[in-house]
N, C-alpha and C. Protein backbone atom coordinates (compact mmCIF):
# COMPACT_ATOMS: atom_id res chain seq x y z
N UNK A 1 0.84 -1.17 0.00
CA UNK A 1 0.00 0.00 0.00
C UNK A 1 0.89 1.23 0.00
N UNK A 2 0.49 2.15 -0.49
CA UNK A 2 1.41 3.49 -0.78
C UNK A 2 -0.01 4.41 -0.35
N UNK A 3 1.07 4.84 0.40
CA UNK A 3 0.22 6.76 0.57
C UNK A 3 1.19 7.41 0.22
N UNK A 4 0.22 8.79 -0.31
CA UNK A 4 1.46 9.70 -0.99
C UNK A 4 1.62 11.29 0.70
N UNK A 5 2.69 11.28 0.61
CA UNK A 5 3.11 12.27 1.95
C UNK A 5 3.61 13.26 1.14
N UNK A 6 3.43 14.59 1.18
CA UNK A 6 3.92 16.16 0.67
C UNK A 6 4.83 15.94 -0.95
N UNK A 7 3.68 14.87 -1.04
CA UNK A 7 4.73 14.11 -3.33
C UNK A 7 5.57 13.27 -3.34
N UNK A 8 5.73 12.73 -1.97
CA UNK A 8 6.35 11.21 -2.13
C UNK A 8 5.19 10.33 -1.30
N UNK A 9 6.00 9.22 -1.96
CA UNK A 9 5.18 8.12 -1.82
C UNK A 9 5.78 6.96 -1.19
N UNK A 10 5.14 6.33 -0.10
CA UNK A 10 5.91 5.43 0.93
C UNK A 10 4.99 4.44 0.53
N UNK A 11 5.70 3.06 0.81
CA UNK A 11 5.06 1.83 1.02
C UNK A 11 5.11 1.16 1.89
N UNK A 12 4.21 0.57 2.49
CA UNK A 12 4.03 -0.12 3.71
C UNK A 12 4.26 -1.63 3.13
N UNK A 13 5.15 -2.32 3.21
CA UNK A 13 5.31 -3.68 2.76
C UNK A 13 4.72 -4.94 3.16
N UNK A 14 5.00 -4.93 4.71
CA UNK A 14 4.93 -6.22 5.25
C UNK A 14 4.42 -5.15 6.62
N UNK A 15 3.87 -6.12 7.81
CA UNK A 15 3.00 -6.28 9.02
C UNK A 15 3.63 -7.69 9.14
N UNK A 16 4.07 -8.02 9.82
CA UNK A 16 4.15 -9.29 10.93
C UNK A 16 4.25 -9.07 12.44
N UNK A 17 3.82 -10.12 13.21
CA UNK A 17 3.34 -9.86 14.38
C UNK A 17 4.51 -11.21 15.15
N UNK A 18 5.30 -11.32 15.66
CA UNK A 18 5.60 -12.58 16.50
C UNK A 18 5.46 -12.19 17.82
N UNK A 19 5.56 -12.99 18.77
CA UNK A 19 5.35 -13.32 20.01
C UNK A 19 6.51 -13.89 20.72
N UNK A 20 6.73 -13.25 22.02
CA UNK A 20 7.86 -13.76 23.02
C UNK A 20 7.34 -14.13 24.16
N UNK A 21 7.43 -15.07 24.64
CA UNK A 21 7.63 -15.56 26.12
C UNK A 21 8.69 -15.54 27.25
N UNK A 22 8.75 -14.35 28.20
CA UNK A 22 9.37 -14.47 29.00
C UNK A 22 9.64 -15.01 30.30
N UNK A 23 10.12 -15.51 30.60
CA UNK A 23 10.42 -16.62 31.97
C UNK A 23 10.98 -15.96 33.58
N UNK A 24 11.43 -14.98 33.58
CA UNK A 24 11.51 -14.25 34.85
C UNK A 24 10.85 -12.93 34.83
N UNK A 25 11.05 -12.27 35.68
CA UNK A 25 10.35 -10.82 36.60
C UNK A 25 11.19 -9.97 35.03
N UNK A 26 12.63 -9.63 35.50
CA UNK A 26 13.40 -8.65 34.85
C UNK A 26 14.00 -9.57 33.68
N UNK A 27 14.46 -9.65 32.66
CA UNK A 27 15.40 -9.95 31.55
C UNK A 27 15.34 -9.03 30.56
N UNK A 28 16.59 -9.61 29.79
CA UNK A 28 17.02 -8.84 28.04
C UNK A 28 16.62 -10.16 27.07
N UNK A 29 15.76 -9.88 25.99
CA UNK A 29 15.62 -11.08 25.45
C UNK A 29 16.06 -10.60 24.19
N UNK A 30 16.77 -11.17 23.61
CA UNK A 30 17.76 -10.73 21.80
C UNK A 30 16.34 -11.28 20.99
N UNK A 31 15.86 -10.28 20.39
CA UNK A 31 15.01 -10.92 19.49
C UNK A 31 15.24 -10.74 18.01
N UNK A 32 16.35 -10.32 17.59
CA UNK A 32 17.41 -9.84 16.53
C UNK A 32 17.17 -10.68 15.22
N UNK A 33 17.15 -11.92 15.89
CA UNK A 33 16.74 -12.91 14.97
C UNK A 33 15.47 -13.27 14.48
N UNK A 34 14.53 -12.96 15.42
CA UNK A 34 13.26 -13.02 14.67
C UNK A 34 13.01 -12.14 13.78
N UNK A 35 13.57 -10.76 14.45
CA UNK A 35 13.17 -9.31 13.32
C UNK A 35 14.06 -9.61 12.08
N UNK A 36 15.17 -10.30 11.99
CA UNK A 36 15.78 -10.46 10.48
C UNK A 36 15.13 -11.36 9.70
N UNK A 37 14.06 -12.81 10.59
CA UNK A 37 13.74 -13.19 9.51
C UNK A 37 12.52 -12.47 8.72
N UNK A 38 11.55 -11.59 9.56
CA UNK A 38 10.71 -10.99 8.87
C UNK A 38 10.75 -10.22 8.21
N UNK A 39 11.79 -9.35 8.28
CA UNK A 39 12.33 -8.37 7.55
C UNK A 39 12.80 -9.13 5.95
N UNK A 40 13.36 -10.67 6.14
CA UNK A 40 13.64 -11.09 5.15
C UNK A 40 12.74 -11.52 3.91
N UNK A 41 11.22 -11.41 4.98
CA UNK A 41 9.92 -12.12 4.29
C UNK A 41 10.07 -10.76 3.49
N UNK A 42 10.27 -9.45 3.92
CA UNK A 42 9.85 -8.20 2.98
C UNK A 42 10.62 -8.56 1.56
N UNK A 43 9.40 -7.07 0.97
CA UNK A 43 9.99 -7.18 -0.71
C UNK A 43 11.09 -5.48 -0.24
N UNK A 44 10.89 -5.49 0.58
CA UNK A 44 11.62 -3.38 0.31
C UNK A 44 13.35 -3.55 0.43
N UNK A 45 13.91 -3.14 -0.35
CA UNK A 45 15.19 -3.29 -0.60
C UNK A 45 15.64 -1.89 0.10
N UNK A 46 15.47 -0.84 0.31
CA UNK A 46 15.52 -0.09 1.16
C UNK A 46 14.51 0.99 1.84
N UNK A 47 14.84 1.42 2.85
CA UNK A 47 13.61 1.68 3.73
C UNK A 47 14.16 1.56 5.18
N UNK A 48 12.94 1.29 5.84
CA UNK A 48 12.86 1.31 7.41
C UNK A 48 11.94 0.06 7.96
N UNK A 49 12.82 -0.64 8.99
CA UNK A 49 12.36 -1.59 10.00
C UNK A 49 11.42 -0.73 10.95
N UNK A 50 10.25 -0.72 11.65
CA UNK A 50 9.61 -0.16 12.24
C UNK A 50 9.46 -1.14 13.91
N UNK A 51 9.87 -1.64 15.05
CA UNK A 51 9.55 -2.30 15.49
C UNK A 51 8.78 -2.16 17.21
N UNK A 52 7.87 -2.64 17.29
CA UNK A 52 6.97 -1.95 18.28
C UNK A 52 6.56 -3.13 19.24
N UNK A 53 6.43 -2.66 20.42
CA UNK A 53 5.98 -3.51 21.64
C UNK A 53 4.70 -3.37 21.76
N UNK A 54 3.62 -4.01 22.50
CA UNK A 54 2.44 -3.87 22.30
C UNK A 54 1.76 -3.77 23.93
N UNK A 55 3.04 -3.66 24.84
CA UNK A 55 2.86 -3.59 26.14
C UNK A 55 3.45 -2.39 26.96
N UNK A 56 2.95 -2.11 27.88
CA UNK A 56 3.31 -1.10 28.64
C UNK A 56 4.43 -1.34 30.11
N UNK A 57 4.67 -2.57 29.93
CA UNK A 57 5.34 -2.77 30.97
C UNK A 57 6.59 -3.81 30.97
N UNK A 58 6.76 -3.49 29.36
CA UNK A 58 8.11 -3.81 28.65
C UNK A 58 8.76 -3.15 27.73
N UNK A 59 9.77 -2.61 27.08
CA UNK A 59 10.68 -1.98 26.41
C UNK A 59 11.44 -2.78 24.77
N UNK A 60 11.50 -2.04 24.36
CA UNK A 60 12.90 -2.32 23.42
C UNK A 60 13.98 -1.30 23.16
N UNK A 61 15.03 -2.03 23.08
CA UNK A 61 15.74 -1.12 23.05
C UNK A 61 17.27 -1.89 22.05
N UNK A 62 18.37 -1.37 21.39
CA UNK A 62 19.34 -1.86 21.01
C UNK A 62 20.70 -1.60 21.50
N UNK A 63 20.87 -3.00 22.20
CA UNK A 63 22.31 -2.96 23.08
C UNK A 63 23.00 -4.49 22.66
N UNK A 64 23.90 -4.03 23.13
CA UNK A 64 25.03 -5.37 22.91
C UNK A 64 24.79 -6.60 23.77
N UNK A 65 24.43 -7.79 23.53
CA UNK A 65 23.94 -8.73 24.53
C UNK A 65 25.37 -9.86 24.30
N UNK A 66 25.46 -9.45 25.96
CA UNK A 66 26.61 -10.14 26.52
C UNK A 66 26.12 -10.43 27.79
N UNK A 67 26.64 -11.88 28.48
CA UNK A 67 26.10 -12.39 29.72
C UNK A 67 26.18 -11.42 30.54
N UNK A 68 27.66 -10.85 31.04
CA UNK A 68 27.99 -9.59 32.46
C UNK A 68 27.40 -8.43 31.99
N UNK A 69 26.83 -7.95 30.60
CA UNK A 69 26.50 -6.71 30.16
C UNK A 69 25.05 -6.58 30.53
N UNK A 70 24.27 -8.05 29.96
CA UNK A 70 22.71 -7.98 30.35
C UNK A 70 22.83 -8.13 31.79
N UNK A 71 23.38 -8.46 32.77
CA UNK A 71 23.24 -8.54 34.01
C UNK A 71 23.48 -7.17 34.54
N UNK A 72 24.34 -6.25 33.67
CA UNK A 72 24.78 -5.06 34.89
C UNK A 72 23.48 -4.18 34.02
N UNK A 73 22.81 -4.17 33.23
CA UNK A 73 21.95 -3.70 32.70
C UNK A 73 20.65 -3.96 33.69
N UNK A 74 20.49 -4.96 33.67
CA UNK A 74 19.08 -5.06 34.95
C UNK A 74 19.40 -4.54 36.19
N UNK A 75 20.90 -4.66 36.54
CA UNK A 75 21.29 -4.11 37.78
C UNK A 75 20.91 -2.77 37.75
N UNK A 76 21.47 -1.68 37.20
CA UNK A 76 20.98 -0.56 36.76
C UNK A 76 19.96 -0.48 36.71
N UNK A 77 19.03 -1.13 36.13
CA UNK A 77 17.35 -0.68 36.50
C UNK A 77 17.22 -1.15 37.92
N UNK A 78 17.14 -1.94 38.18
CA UNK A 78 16.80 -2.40 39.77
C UNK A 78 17.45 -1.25 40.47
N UNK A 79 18.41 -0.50 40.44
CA UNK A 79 18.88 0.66 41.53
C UNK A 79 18.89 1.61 41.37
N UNK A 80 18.97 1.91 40.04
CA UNK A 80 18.75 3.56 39.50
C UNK A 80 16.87 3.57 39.37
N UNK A 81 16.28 2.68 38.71
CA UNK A 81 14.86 2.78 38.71
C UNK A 81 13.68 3.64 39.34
N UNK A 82 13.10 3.63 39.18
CA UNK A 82 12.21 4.06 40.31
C UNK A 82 11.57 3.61 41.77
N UNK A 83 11.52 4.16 42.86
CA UNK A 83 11.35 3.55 44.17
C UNK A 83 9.85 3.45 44.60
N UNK A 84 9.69 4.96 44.25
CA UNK A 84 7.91 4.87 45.10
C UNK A 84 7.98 5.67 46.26
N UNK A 85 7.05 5.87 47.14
CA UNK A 85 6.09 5.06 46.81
C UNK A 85 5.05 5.76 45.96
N UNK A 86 4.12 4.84 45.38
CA UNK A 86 3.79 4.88 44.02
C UNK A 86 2.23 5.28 44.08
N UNK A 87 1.57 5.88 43.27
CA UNK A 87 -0.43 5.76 43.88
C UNK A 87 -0.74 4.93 42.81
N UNK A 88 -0.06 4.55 41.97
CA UNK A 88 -1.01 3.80 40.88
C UNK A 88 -0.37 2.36 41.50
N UNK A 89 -1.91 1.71 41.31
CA UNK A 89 -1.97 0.20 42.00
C UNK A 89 -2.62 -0.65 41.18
N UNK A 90 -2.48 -1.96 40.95
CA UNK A 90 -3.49 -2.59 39.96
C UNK A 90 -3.37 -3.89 40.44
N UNK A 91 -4.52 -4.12 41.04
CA UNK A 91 -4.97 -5.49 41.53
C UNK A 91 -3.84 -5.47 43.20
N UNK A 92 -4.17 -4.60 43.68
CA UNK A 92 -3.28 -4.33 45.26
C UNK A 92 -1.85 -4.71 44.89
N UNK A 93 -1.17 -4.89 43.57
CA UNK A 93 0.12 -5.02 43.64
C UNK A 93 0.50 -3.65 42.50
N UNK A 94 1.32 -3.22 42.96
CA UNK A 94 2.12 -1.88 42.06
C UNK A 94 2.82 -2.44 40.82
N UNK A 95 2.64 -1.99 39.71
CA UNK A 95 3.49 -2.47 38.38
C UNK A 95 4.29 -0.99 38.23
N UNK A 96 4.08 -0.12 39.01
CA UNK A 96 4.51 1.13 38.51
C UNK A 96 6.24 1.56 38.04
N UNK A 97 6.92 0.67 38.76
CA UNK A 97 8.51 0.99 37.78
C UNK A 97 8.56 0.47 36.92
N UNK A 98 7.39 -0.87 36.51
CA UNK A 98 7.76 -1.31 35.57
C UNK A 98 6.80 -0.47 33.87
N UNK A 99 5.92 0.05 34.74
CA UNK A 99 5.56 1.32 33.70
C UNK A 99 6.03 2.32 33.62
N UNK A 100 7.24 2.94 34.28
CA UNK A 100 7.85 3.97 34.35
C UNK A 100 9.26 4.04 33.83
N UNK A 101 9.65 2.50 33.72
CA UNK A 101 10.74 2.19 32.99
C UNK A 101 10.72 1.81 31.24
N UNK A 102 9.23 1.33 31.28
CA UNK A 102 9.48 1.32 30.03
C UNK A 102 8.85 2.30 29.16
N UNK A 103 8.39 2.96 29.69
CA UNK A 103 7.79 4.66 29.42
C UNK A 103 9.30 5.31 28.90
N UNK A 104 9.97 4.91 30.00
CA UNK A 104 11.41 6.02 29.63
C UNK A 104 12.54 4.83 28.75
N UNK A 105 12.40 4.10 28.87
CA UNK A 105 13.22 3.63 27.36
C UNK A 105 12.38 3.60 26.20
N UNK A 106 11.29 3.48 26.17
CA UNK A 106 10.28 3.24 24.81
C UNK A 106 10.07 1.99 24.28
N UNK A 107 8.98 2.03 23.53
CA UNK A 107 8.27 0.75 23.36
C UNK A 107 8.41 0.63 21.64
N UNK A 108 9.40 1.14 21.07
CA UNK A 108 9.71 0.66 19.30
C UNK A 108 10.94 1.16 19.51
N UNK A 109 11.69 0.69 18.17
CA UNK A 109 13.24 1.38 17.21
C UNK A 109 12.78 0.99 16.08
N UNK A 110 13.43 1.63 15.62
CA UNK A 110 13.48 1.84 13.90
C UNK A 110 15.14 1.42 13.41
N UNK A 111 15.31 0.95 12.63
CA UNK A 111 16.24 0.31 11.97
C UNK A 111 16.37 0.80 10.51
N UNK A 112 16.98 1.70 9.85
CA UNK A 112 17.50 1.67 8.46
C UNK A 112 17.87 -0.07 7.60
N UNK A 113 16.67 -0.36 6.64
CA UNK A 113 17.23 -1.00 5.85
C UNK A 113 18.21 -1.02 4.54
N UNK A 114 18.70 -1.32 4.26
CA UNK A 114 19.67 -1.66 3.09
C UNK A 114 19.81 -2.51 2.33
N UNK A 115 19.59 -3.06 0.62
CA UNK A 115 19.80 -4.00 0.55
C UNK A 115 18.77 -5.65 0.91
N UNK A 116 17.88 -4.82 1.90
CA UNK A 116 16.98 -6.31 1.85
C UNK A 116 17.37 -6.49 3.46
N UNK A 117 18.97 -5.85 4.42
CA UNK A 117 19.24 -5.79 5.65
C UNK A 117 19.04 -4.68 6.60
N UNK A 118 18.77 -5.35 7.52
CA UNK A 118 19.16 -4.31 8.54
C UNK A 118 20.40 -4.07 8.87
N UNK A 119 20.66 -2.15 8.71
CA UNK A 119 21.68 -2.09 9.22
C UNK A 119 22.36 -1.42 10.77
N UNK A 120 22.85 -2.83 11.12
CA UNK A 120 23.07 -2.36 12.87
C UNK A 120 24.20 -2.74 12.44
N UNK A 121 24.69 -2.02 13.64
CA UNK A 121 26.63 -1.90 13.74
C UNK A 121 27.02 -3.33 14.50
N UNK A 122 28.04 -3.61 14.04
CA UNK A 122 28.71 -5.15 14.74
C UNK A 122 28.20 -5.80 16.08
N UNK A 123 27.86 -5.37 17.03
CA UNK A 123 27.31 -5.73 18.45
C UNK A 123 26.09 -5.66 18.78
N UNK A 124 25.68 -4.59 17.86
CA UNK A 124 24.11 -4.19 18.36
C UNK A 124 23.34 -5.25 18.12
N UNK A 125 22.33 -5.57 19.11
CA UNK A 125 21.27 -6.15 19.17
C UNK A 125 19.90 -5.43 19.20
N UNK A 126 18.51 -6.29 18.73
CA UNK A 126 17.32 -5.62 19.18
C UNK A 126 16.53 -6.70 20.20
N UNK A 127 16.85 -5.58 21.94
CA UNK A 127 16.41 -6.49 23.04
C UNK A 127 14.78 -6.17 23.77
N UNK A 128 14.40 -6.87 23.68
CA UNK A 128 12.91 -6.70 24.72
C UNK A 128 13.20 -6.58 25.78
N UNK A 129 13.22 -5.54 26.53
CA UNK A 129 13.40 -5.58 28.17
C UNK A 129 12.60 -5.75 28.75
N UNK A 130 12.09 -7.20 29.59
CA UNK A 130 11.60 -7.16 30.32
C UNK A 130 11.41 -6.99 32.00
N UNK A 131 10.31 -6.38 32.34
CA UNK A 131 10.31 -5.61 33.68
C UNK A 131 9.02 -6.16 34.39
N UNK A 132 7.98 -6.92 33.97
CA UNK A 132 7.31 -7.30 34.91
C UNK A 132 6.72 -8.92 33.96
N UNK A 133 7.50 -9.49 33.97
CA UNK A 133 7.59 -11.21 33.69
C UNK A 133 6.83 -11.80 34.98
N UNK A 134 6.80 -13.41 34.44
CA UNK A 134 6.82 -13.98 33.14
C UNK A 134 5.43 -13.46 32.10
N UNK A 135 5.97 -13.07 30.87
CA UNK A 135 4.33 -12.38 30.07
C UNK A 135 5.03 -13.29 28.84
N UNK A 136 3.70 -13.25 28.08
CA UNK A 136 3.92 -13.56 26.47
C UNK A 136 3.49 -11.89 26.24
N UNK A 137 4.59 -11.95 25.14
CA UNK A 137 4.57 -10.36 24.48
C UNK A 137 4.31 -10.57 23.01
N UNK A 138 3.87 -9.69 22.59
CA UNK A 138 3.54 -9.36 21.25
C UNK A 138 4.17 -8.13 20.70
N UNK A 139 4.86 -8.78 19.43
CA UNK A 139 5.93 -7.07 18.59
C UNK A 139 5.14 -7.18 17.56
N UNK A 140 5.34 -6.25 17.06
CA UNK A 140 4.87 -5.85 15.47
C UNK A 140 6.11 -5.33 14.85
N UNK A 141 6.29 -5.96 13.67
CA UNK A 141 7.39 -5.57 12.56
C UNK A 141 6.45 -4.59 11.43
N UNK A 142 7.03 -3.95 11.32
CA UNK A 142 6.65 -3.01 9.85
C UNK A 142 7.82 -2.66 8.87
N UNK A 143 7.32 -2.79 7.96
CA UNK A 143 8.90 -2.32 7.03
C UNK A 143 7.91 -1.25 6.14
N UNK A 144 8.92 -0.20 5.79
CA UNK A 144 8.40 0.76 5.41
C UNK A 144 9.55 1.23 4.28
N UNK A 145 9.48 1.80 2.87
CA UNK A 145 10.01 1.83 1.81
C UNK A 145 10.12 3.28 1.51
């Protein structure tokens, strides 16, 4: 589908939707690999990866996933984070840092394609941060031309 924006014209290629399951409270989950293969289903040879969380009380973000790196990374949220105390309550238990954290990292990135690839620099990863596990999550891929 193409809409035309101020005489150009963008195409929306592909929509795919996958799903993650996370297994603890806090983690980094590399989902790098799922977004390359959908990206690979696209026809757009260049353009933009669009990629979006569908939750409020998880993140994405692109960092280097290394065992001591994702660990001092949650560490950092767990102490720099937010403390409270908090007024928003849901179901007598507080989710509130974990909506306040992923409020402040954000819930998409965008990726420059190239070529049919995404282009990320040597280390970079695209990680789901999760902050209030275990959830099944839902991303949305968009590629945009």
């Amino acid at each position: 589908m193409s809409i035309p924006q101020n005489g150009l014209y963008y195409t929306f290629d592909m929509q795919k939707v996958i799903s993650v399951k996370t297994d603890k409270k806090r983690l980094l989950v590399d989902i790098t690999s799922d977004v390359e293969g959908a990206v690979s289903q696209s026809k757009i040879d260049e353009g933009i990866a669009l990629i979006f969380v569908k939750h409020t009380t998880c993140a994405l973000m692109i960092s280097e996933m290394e065992d001591a790196l994702e660990k001092d990374i949650l560490k950092y949220f767990e102490k720099e984070g937010p403390k409270g105390p908090f007024a928003h309550t849901h179901g007598g238990q507080s989710h509130t840092p974990s909506h306040i954290l992923s409020a402040s990292i954000g819930q998409s990135v965008s990726i420059p394609l190239k070529n049919g690839k995404m282009l990320l620099g040597t280390w970079q990863r695209i990680c789901l941060a999760e902050f209030d596990g275990p959830r099944e999550r839902e991303i949305i891929i968009q590629t945009i031309e």
